[in-house]
N, C-alpha and C. Protein backbone atom coordinates (compact mmCIF):
# COMPACT_ATOMS: atom_id res chain seq x y z
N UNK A 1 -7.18 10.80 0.28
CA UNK A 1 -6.32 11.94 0.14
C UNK A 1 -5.15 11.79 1.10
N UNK A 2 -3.67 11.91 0.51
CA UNK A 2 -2.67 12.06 1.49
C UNK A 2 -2.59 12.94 1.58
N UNK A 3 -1.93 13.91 2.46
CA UNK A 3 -1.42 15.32 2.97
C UNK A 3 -0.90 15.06 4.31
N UNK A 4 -0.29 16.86 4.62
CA UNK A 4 0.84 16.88 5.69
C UNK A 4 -0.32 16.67 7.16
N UNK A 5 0.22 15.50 7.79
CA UNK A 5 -0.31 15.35 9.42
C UNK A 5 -0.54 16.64 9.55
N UNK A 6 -1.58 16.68 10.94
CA UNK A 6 -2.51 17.77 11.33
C UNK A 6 -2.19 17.72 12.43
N UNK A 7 -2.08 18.35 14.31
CA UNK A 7 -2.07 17.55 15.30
C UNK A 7 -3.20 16.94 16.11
N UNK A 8 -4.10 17.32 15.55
CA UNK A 8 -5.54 16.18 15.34
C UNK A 8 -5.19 15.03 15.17
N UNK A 9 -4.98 14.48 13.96
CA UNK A 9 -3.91 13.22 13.25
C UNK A 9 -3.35 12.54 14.61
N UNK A 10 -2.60 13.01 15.64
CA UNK A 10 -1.81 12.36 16.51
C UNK A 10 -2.24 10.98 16.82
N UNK A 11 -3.51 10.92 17.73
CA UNK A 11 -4.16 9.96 18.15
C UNK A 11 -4.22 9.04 17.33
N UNK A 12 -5.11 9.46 16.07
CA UNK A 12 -5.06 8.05 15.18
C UNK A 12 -3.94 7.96 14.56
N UNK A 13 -3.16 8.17 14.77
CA UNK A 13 -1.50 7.68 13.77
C UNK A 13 -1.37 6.40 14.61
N UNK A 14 -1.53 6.96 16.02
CA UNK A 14 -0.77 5.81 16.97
C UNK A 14 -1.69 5.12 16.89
N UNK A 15 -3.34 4.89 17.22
CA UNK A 15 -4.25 3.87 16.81
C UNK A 15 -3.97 3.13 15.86
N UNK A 16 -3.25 3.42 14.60
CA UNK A 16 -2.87 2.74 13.40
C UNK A 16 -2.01 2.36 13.58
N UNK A 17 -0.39 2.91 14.29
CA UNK A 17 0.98 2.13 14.78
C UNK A 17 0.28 0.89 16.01
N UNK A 18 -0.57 1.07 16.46
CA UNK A 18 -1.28 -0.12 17.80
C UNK A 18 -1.77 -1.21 16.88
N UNK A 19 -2.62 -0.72 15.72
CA UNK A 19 -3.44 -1.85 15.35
C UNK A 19 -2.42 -2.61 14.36
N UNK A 20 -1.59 -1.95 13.67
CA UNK A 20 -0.48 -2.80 13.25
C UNK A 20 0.27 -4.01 13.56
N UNK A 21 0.68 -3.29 14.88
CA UNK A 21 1.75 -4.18 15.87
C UNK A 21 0.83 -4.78 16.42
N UNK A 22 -0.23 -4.75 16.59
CA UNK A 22 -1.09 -5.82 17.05
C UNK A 22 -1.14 -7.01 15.91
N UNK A 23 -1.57 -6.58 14.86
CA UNK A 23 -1.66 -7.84 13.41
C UNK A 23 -0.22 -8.62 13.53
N UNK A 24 0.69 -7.72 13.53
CA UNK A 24 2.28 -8.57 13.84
C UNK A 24 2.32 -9.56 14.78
N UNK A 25 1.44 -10.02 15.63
CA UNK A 25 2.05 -10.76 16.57
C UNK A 25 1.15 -12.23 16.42
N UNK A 26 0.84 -11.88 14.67
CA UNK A 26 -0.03 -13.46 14.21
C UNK A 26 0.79 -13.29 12.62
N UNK A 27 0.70 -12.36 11.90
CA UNK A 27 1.36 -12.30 11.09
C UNK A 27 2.74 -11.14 10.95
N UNK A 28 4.01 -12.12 10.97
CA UNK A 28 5.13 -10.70 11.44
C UNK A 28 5.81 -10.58 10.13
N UNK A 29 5.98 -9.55 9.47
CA UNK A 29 6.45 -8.82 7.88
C UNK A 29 7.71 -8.07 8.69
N UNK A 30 7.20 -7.16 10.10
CA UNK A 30 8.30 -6.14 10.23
C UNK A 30 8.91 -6.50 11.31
N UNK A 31 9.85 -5.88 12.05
CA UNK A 31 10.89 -6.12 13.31
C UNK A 31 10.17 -5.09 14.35
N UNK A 32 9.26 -4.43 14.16
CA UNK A 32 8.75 -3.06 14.78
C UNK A 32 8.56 -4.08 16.25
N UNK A 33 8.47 -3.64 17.33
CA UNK A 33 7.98 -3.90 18.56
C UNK A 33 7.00 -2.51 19.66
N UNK A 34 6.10 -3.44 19.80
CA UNK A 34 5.19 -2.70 20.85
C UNK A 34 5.85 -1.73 21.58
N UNK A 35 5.53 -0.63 22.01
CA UNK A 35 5.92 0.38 22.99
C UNK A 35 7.51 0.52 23.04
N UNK A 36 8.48 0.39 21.82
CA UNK A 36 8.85 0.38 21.29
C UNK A 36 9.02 1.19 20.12
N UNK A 37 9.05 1.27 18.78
CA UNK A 37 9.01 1.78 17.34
C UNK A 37 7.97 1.38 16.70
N UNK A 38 7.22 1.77 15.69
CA UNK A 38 6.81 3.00 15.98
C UNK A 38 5.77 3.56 17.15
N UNK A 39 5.74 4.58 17.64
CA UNK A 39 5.36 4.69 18.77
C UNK A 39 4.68 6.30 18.44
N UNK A 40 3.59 6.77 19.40
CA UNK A 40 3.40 7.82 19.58
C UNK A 40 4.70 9.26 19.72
N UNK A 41 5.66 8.91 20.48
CA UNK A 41 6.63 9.46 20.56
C UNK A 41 7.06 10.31 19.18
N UNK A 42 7.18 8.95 18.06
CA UNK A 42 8.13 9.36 17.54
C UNK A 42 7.45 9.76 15.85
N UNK A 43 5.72 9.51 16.03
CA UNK A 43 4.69 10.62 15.28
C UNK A 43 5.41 11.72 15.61
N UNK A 44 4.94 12.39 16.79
CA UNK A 44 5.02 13.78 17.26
C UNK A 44 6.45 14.17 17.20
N UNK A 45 7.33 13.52 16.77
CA UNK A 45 8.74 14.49 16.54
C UNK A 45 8.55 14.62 15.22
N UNK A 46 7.89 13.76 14.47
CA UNK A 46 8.16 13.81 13.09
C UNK A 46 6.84 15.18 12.29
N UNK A 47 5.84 14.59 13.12
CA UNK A 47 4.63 15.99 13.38
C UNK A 47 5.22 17.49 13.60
N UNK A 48 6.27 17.62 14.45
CA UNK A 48 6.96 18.35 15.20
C UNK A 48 8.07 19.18 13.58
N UNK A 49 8.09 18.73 13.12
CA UNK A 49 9.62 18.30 12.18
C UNK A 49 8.88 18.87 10.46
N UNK A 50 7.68 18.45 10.60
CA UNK A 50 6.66 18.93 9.11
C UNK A 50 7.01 17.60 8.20
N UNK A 51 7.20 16.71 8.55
CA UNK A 51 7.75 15.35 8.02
C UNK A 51 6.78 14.45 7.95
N UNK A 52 5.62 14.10 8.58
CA UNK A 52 4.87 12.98 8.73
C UNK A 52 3.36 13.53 7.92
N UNK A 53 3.50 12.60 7.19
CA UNK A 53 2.11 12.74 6.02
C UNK A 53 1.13 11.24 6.70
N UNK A 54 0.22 11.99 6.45
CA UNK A 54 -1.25 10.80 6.27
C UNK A 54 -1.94 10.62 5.61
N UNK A 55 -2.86 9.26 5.43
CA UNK A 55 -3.59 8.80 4.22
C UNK A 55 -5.11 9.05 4.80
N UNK A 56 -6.23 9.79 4.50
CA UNK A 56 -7.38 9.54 4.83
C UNK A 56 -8.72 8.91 4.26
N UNK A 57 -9.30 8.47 4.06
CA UNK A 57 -10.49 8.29 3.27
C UNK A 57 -11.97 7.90 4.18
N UNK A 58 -13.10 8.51 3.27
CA UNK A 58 -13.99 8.59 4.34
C UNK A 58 -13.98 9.18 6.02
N UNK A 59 -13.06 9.61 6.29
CA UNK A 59 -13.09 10.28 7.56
C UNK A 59 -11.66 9.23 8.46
N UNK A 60 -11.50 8.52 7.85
CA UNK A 60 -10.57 6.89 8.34
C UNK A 60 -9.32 7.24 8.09
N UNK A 61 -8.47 7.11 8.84
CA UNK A 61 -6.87 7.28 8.86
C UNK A 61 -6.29 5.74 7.92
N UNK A 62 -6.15 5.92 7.08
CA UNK A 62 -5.80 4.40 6.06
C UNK A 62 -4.06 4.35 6.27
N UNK A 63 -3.53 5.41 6.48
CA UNK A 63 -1.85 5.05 6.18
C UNK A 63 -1.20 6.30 6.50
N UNK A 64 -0.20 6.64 6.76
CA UNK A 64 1.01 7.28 7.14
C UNK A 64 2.37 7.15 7.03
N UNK A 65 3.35 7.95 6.36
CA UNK A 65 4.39 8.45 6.24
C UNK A 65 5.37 9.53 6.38
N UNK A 66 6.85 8.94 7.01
CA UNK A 66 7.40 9.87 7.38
C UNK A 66 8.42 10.27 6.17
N UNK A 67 8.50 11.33 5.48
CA UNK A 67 9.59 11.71 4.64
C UNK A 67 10.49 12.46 4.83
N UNK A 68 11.75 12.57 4.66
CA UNK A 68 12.83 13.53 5.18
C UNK A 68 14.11 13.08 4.20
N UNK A 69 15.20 13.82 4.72
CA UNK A 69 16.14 13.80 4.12
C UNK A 69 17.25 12.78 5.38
N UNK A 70 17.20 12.15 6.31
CA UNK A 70 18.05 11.26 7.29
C UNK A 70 18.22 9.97 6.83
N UNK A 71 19.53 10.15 6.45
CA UNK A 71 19.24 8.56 5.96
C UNK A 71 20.79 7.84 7.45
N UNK A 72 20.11 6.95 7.45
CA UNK A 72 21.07 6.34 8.77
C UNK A 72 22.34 5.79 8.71
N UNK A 73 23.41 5.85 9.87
CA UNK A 73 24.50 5.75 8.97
C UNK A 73 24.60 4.37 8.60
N UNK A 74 23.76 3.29 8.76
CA UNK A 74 24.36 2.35 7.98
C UNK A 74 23.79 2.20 6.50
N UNK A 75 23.12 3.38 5.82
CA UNK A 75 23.28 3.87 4.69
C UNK A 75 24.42 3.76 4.05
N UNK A 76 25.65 3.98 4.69
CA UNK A 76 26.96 4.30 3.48
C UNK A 76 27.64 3.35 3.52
N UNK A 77 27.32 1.38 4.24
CA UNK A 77 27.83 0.66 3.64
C UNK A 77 27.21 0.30 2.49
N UNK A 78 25.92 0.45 1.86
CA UNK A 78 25.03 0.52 1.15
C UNK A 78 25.58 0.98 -0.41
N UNK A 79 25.45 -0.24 -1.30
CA UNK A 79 26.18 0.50 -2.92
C UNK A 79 24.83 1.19 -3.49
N UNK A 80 25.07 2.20 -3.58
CA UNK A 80 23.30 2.64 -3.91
C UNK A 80 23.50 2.79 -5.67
N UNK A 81 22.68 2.17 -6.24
CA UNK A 81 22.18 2.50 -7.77
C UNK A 81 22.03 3.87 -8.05
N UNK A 82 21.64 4.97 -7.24
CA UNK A 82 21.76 5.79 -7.94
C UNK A 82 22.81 6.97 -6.75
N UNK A 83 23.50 6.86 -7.44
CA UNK A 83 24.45 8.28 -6.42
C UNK A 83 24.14 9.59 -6.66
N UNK A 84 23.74 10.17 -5.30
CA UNK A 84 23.49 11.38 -5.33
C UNK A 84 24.24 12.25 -4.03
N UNK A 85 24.40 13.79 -3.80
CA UNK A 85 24.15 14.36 -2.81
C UNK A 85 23.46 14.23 -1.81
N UNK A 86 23.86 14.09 -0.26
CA UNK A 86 22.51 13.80 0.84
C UNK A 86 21.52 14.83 0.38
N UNK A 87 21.91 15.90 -0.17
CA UNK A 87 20.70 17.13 -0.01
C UNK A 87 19.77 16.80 -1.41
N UNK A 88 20.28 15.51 -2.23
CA UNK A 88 19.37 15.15 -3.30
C UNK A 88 18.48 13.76 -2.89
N UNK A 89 18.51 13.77 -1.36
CA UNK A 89 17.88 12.33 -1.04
C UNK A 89 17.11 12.49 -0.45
N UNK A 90 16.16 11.53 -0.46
CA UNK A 90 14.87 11.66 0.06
C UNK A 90 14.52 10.17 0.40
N UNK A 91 14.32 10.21 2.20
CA UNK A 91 14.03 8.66 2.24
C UNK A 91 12.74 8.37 3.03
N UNK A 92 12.03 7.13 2.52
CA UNK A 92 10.73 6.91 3.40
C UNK A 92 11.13 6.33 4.24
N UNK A 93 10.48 7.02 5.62
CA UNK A 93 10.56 6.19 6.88
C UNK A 93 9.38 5.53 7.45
N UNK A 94 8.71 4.44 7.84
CA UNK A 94 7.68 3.94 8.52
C UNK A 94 6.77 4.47 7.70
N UNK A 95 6.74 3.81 6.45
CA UNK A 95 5.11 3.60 6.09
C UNK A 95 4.17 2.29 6.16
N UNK A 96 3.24 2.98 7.05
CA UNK A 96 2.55 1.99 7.75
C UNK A 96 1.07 1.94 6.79
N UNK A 97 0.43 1.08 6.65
CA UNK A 97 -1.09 1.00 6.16
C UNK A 97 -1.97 0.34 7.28
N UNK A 98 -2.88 0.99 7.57
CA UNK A 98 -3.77 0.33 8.90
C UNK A 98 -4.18 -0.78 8.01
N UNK A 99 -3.73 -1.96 8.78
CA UNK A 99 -4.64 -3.59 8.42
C UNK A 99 -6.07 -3.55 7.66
N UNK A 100 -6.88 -2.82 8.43
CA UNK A 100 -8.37 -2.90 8.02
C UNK A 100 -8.70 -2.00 6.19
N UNK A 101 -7.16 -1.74 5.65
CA UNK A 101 -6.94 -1.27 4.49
C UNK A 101 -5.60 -2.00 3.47
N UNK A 102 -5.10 -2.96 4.39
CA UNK A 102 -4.26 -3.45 3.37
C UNK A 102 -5.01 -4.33 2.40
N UNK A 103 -4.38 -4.78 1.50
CA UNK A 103 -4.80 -5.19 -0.05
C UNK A 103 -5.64 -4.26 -0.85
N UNK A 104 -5.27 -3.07 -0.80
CA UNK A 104 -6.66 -2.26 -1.35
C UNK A 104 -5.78 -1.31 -2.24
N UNK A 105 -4.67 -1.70 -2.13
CA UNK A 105 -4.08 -0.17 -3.00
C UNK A 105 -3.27 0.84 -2.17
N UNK A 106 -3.49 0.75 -1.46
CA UNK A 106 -2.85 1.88 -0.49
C UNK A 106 -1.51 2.51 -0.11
N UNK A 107 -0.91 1.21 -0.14
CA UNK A 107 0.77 1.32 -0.23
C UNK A 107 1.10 1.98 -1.77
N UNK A 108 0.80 1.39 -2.65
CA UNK A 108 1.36 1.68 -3.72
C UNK A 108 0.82 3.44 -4.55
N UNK A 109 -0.58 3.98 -3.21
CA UNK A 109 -0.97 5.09 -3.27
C UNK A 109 -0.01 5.95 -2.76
N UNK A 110 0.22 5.26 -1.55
CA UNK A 110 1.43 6.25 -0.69
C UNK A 110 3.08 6.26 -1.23
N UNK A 111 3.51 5.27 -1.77
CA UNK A 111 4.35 5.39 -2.67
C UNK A 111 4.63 6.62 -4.16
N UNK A 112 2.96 6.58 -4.48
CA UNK A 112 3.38 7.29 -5.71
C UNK A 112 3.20 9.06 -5.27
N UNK A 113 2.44 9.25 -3.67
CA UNK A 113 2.68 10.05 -2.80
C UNK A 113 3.90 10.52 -2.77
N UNK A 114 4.95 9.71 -2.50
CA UNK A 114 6.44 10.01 -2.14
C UNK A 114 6.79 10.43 -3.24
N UNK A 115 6.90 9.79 -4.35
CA UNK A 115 7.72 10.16 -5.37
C UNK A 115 7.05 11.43 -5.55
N UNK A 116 6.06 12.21 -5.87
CA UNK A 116 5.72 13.31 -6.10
C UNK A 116 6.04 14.53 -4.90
N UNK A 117 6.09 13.83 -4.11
CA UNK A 117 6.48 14.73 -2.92
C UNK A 117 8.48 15.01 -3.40
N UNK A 118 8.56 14.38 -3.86
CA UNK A 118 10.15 14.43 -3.95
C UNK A 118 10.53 15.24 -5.42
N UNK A 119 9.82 14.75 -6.18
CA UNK A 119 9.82 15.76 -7.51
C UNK A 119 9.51 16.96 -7.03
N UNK A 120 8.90 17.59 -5.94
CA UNK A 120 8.58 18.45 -5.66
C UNK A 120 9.24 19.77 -4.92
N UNK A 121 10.49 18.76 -4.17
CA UNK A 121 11.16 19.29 -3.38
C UNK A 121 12.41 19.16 -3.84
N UNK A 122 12.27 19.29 -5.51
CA UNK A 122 13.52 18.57 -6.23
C UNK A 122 14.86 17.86 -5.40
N UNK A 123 14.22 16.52 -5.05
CA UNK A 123 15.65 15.72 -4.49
C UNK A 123 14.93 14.45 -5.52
N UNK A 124 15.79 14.64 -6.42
CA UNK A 124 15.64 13.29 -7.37
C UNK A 124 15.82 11.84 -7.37
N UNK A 125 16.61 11.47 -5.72
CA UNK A 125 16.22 9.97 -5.39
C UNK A 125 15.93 9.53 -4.29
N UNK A 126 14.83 8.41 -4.22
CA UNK A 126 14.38 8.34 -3.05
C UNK A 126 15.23 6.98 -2.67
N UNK A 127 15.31 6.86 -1.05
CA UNK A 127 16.40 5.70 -0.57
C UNK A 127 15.27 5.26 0.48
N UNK A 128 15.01 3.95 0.93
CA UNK A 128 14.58 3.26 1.69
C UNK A 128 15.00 1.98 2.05
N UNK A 129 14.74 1.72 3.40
CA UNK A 129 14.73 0.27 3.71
C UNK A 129 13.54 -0.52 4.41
N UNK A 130 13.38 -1.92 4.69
CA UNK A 130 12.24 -2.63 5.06
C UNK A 130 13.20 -4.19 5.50
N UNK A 131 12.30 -4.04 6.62
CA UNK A 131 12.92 -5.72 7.02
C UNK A 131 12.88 -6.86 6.00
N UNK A 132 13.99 -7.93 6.60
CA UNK A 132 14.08 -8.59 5.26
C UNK A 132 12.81 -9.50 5.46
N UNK A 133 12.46 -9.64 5.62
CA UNK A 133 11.04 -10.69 6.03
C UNK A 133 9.81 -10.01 5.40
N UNK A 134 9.72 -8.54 5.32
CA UNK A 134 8.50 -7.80 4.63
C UNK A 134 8.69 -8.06 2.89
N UNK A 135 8.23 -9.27 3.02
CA UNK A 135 7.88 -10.05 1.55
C UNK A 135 6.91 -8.89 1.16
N UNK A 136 5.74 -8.24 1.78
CA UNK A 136 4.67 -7.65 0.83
C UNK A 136 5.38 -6.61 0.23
N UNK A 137 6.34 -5.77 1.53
CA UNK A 137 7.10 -4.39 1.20
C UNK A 137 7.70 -4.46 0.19
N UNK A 138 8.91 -5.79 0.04
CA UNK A 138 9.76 -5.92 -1.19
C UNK A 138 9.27 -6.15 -2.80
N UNK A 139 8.05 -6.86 -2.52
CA UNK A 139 6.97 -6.78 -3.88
C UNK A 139 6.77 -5.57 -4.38
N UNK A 140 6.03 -5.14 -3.37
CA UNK A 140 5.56 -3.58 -3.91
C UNK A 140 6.71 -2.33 -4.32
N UNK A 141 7.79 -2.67 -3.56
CA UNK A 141 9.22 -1.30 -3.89
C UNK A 141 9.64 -1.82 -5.44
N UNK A 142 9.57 -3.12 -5.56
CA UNK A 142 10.44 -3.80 -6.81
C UNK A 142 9.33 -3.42 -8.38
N UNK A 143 7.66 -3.98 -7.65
CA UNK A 143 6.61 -3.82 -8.69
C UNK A 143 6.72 -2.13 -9.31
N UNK A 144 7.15 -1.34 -8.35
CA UNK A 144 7.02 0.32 -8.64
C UNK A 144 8.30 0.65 -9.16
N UNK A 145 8.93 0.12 -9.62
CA UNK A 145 10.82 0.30 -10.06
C UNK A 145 11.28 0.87 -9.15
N UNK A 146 11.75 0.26 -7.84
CA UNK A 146 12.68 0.50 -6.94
C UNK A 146 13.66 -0.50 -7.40
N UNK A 147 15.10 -0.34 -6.98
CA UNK A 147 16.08 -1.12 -7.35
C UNK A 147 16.67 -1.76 -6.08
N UNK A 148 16.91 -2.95 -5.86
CA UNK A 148 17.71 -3.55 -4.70
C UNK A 148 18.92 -2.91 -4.98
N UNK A 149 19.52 -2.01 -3.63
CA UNK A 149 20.78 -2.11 -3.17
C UNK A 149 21.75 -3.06 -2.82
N UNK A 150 21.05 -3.29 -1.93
CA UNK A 150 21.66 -4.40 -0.94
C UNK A 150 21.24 -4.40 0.58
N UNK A 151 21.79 -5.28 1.42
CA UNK A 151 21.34 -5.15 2.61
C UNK A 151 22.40 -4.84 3.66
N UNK A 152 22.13 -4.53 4.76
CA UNK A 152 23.12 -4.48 6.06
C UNK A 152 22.44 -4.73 7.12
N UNK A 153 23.22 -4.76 8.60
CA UNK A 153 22.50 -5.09 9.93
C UNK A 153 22.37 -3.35 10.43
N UNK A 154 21.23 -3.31 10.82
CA UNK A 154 21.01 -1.84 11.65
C UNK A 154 20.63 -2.57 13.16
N UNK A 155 20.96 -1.88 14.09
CA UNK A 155 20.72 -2.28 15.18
C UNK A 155 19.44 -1.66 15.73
N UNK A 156 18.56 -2.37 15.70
CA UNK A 156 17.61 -1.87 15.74
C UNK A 156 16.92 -1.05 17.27
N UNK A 157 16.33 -0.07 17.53
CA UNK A 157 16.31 1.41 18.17
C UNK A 157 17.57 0.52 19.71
N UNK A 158 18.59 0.40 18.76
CA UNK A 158 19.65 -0.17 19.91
C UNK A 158 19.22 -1.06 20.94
N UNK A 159 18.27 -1.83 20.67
CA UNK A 159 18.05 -3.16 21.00
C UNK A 159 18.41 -4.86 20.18
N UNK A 160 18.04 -4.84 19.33
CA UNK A 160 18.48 -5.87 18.47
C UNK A 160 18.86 -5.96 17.15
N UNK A 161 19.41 -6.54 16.94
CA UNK A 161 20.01 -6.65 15.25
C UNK A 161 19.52 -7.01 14.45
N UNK A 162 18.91 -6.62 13.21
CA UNK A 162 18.12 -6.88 12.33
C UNK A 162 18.71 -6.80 11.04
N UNK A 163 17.93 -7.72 10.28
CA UNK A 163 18.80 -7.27 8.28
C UNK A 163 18.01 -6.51 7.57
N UNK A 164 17.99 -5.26 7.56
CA UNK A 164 17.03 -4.77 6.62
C UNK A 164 17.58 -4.55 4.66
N UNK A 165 16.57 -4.70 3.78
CA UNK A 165 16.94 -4.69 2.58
C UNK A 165 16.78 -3.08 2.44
N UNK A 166 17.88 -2.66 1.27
CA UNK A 166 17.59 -1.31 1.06
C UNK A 166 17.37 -1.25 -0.38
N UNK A 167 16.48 -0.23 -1.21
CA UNK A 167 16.25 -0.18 -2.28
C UNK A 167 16.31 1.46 -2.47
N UNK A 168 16.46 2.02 -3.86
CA UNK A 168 16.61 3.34 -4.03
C UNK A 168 15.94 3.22 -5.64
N UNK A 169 15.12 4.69 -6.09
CA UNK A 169 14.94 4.76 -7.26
C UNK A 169 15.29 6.49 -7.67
N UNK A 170 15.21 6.50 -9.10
CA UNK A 170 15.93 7.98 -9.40
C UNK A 170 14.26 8.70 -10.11
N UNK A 171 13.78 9.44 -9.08
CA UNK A 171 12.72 10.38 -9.50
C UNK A 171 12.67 11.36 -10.36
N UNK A 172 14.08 11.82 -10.40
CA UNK A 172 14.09 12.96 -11.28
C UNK A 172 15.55 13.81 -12.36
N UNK A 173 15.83 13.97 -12.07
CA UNK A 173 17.19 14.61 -13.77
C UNK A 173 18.41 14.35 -12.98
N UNK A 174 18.40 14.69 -11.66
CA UNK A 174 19.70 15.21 -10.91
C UNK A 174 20.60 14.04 -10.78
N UNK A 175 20.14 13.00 -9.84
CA UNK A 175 20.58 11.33 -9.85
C UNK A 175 21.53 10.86 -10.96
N UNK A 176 22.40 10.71 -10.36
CA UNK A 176 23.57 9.81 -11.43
C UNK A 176 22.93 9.27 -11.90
N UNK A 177 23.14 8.03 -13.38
CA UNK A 177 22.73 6.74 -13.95
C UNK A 177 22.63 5.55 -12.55
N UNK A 178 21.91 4.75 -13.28
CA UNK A 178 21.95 3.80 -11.97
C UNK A 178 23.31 3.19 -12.56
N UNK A 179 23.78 2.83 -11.20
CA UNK A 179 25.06 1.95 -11.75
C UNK A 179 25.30 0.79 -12.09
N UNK A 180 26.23 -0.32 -12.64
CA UNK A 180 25.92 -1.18 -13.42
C UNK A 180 26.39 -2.13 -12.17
């Protein structure tokens, strides 16, 4: 079951941002760094905010997401496929799947999470990005009809420069056509 974080939830969010960034430092998909992004910190603003959803099963924290309407400004060098209003956007931030649950479905659970969360709150397109190196991420956004944008450098939490890919899909009536 996904639903909205609890502040119970706190602890194991970050147990799951730890055991992550721990798997990263044998196999690296993301740019995230230890004590660093994602971090306890920045659960609890998003906890704080009514923004951060979690995945549970069996009693087990499997995954977490932050949803909102912020999309960053290097969003608007970005040709997005579907043009909308900021107040029609909806973007995933840091969805994470605890290791001891990847290959199982989970991402593509929390994905179809989002999109319903967004039909819901009628903003008919969702915008995201993922490092360019998260081969699994870009499978799974492309396998679910997300559309490549394109990419840019974000500086990452103003430490280093990174390329992240951005993709956007149109959830619902409002969303321009995608463009050609």
């Amino acid at each position: 079951m996904i639903r909205l974080a609890q502040a119970r939830d706190l602890d194991r969010v970050d147990a799951l941002y730890r055991a992550l960034l721990d798997r990263e430092e044998s196999v690296r998909y993301t740019n995230w760094q230890k004590d660093l992004y994602p971090t306890l910190a920045h659960a609890k603003a998003a906890f704080e905010q009514g923004t951060l959803h979690v995945g549970e099963e069996d009693g087990a924290l499997f995954g977490c997401v932050i949803l909102n309407q912020i999309q960053p400004p290097e969003y608007a060098s970005i040709h997005w496929n579907f043009q909308a209003a900021p107040e029609e956007v909806m973007v995933i931030h840091t969805l994470c799947i605890h290791p001891n649950f990847a290959g199982r479905g989970k991402g593509k659970e929390f994905v179809h999470f989002c999109e319903e969360h967004a039909r819901a709150k009628s903003w008919p397109v969702i915008r995201l990005d993922t490092y360019e190196g998260n081969f699994p991420a870009c499978r799974l956004y492309e396998g679910l009809g997300y559309f490549y944008a394109g990419e840019t450098q974000f500086h990452f939490q103003n430490v280093i420069w990174e390329t992240l890919k951005c993709f956007d899909k149109q959830v619902g009536s409002k969303g321009e056509s995608r463009l050609s």
